[in-house]
C-alpha atoms as a PDB file:
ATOM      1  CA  UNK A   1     -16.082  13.649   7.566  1.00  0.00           C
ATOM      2  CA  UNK A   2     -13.179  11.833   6.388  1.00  0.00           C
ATOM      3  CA  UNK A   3     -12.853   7.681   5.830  1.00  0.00           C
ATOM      4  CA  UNK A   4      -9.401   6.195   6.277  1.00  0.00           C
ATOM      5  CA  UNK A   5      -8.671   2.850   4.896  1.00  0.00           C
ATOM      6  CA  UNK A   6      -5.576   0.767   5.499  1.00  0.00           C
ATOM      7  CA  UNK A   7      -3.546  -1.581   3.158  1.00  0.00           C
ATOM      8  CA  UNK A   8      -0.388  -3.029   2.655  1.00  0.00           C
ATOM      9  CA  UNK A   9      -0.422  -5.382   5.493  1.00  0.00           C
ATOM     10  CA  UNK A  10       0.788  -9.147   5.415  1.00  0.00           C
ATOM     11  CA  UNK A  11       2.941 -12.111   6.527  1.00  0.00           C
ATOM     12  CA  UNK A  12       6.343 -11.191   7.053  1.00  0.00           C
ATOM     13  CA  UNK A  13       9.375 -13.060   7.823  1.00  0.00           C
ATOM     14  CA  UNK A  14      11.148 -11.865  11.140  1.00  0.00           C
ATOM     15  CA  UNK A  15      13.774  -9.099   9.614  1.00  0.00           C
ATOM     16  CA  UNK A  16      11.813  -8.291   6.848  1.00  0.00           C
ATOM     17  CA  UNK A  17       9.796  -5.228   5.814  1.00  0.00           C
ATOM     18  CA  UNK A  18       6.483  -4.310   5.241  1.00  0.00           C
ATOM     19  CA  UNK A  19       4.777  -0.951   3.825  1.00  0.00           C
ATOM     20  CA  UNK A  20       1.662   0.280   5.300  1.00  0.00           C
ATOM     21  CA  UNK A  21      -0.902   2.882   3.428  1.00  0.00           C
ATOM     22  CA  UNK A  22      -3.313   4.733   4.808  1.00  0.00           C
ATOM     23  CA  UNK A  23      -5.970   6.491   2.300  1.00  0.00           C
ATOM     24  CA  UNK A  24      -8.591   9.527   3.236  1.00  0.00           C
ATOM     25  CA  UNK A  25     -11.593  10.279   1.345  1.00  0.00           C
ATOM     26  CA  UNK A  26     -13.914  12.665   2.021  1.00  0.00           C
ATOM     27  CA  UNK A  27     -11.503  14.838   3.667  1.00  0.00           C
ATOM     28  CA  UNK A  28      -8.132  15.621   2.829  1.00  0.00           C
ATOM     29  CA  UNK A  29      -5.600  14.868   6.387  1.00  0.00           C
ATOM     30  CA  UNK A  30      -4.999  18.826   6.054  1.00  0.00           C
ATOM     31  CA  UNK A  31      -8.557  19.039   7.815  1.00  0.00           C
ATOM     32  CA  UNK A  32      -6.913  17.401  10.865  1.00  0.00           C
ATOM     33  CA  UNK A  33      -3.946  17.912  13.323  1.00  0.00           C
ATOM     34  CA  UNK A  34      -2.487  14.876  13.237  1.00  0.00           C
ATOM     35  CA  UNK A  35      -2.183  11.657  11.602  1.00  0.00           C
ATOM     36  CA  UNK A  36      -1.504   8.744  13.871  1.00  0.00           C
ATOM     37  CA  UNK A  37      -0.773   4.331  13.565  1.00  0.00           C
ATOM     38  CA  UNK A  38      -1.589   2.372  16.451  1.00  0.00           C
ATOM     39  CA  UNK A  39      -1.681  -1.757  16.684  1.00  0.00           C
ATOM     40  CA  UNK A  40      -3.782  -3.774  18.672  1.00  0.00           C
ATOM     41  CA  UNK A  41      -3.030  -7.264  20.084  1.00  0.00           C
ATOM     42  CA  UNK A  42      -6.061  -9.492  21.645  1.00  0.00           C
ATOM     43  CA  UNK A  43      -7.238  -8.284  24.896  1.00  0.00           C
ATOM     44  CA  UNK A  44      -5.201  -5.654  24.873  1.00  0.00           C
ATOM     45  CA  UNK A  45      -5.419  -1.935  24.255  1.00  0.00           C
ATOM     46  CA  UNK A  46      -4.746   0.179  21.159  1.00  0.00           C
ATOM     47  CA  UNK A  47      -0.427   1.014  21.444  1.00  0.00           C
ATOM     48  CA  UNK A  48       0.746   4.232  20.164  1.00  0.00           C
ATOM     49  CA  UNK A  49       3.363   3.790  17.076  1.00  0.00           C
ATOM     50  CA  UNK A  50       3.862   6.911  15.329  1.00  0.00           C
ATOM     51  CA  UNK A  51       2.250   9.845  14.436  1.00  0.00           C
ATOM     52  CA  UNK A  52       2.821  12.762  11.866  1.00  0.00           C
ATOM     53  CA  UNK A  53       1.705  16.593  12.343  1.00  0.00           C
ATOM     54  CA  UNK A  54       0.158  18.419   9.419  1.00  0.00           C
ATOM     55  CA  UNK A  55       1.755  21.771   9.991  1.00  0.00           C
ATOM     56  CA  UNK A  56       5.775  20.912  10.029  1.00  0.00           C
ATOM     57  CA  UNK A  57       5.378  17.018   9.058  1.00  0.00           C
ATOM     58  CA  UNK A  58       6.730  16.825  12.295  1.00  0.00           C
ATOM     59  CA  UNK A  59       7.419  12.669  13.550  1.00  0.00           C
ATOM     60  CA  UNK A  60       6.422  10.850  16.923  1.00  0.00           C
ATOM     61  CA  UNK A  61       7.759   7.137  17.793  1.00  0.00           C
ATOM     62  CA  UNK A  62       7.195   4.706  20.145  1.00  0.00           C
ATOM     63  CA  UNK A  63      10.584   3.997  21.659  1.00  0.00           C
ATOM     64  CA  UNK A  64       9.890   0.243  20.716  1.00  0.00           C
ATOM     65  CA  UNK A  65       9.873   0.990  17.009  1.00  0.00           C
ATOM     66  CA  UNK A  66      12.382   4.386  16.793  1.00  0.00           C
ATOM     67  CA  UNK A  67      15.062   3.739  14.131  1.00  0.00           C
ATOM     68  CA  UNK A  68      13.254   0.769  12.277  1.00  0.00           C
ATOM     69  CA  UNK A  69       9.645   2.211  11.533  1.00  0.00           C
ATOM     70  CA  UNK A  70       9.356   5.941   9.394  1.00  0.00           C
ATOM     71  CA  UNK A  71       6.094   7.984   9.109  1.00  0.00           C
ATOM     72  CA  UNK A  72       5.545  10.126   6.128  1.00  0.00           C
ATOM     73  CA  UNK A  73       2.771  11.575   4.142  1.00  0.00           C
ATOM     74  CA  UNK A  74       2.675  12.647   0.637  1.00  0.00           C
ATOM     75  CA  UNK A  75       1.859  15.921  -0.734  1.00  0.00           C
ATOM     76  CA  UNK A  76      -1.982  15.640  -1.533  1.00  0.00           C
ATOM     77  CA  UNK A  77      -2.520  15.270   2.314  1.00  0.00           C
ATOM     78  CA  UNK A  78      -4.662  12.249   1.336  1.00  0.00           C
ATOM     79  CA  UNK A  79      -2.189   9.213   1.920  1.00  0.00           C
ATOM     80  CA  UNK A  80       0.005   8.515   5.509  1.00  0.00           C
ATOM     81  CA  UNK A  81       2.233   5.695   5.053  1.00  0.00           C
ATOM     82  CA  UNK A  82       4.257   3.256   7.480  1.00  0.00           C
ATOM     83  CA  UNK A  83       7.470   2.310   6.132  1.00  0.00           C
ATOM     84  CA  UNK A  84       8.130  -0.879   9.041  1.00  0.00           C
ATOM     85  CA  UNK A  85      11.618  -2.445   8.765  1.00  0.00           C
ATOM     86  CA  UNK A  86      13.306  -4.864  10.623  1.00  0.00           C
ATOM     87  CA  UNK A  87       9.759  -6.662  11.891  1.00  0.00           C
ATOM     88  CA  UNK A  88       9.925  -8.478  15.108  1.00  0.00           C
ATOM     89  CA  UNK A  89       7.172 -11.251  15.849  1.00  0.00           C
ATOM     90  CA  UNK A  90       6.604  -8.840  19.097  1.00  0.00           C
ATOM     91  CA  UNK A  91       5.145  -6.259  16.031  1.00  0.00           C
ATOM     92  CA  UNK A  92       1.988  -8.591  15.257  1.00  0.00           C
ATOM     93  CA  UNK A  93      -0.812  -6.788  15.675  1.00  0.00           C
ATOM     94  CA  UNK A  94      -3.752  -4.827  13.603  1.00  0.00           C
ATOM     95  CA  UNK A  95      -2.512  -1.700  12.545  1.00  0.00           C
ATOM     96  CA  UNK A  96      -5.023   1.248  12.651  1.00  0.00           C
ATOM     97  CA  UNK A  97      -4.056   4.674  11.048  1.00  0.00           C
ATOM     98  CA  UNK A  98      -6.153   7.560  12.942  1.00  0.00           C
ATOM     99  CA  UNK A  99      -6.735  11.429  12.563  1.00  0.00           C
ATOM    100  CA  UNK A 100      -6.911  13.830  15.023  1.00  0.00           C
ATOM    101  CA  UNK A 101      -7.196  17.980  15.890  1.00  0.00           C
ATOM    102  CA  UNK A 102      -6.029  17.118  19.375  1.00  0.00           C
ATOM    103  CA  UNK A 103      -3.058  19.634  20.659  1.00  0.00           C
ATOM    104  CA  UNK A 104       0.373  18.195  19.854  1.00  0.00           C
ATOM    105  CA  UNK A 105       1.061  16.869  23.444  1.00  0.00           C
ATOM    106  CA  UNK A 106      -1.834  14.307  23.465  1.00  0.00           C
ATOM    107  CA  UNK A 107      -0.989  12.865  19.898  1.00  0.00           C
ATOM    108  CA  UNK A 108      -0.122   9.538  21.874  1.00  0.00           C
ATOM    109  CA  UNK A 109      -3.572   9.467  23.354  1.00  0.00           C
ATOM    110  CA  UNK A 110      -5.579   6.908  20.815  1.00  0.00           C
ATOM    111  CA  UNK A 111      -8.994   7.890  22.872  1.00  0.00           C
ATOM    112  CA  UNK A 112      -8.640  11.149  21.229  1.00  0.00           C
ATOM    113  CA  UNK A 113      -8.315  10.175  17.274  1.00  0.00           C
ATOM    114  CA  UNK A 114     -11.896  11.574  16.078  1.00  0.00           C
ATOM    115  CA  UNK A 115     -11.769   8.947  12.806  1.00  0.00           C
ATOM    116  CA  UNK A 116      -9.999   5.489  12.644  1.00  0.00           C
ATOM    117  CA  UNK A 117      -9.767   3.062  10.055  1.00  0.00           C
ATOM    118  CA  UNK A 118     -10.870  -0.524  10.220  1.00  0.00           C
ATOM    119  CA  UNK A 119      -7.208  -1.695  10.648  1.00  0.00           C
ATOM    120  CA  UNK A 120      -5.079  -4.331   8.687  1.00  0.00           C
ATOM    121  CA  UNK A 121      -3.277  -7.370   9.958  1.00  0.00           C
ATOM    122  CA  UNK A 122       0.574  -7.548  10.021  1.00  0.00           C
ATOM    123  CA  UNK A 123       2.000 -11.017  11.016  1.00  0.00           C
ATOM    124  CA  UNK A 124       5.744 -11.541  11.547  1.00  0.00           C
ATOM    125  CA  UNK A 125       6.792 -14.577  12.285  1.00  0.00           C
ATOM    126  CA  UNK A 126      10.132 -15.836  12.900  1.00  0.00           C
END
């Protein structure tokens, strides 16, 4: 069974950037069909930001992050990352990295994601 663990996240200046790692152990992400982020406000449920296939590296946005957030794994299949640009306070939220062996057109379903993280906090503020 694999353990993900999140880092890199902060307080941020509206505009500004942040990098966000996700580490396995255990398991490589090559045991798994996808590799997801999702953020979590209070009282709210988890949102859907991007997600990265193992076969293909394929990439999966939210519309409201497309063009300023970028997915991408490196080549030991044990670290996801979330390269976030251009933060908006409306991007506050815990950040969770998941993995998953659902099929490719549930990868936006978070109910699905077999292992999650324990999440880190990114706070933009304007």
């Amino acid at each position: 069974q694999v353990q993900l663990v999140e880092s890199g996240g902060g307080l941020v200046q509206a505009g500004g950037s942040l990098r966000l790692s996700c580490g396995a152990s255990g398991r490589t992400f090559s045991s798994y069909t996808v590799v997801g982020w999702f953020r979590q406000v209070p009282e709210s449920e988890r949102e859907f930001v991007a997600a990265i296939t193992q076969s293909g590296g394929s990439t999966y946005y939210a519309n409201s992050v497309k063009g300023r957030f970028t997915i991408s794994a490196d080549n030991a299949e044990t670290m996801v990352f979330l390269e976030m640009n251009a933060l908006k306070p409306e991007d506050t939220a815990i950040y969770f990295c998941a993995a998953g062996s659902q099929p490719l057109g549930s990868i936006r379903v978070a109910d699905l994601y077999k292992h999650w993280g324990q999440g880190t906090q990114v706070t933009v503020f304007s």
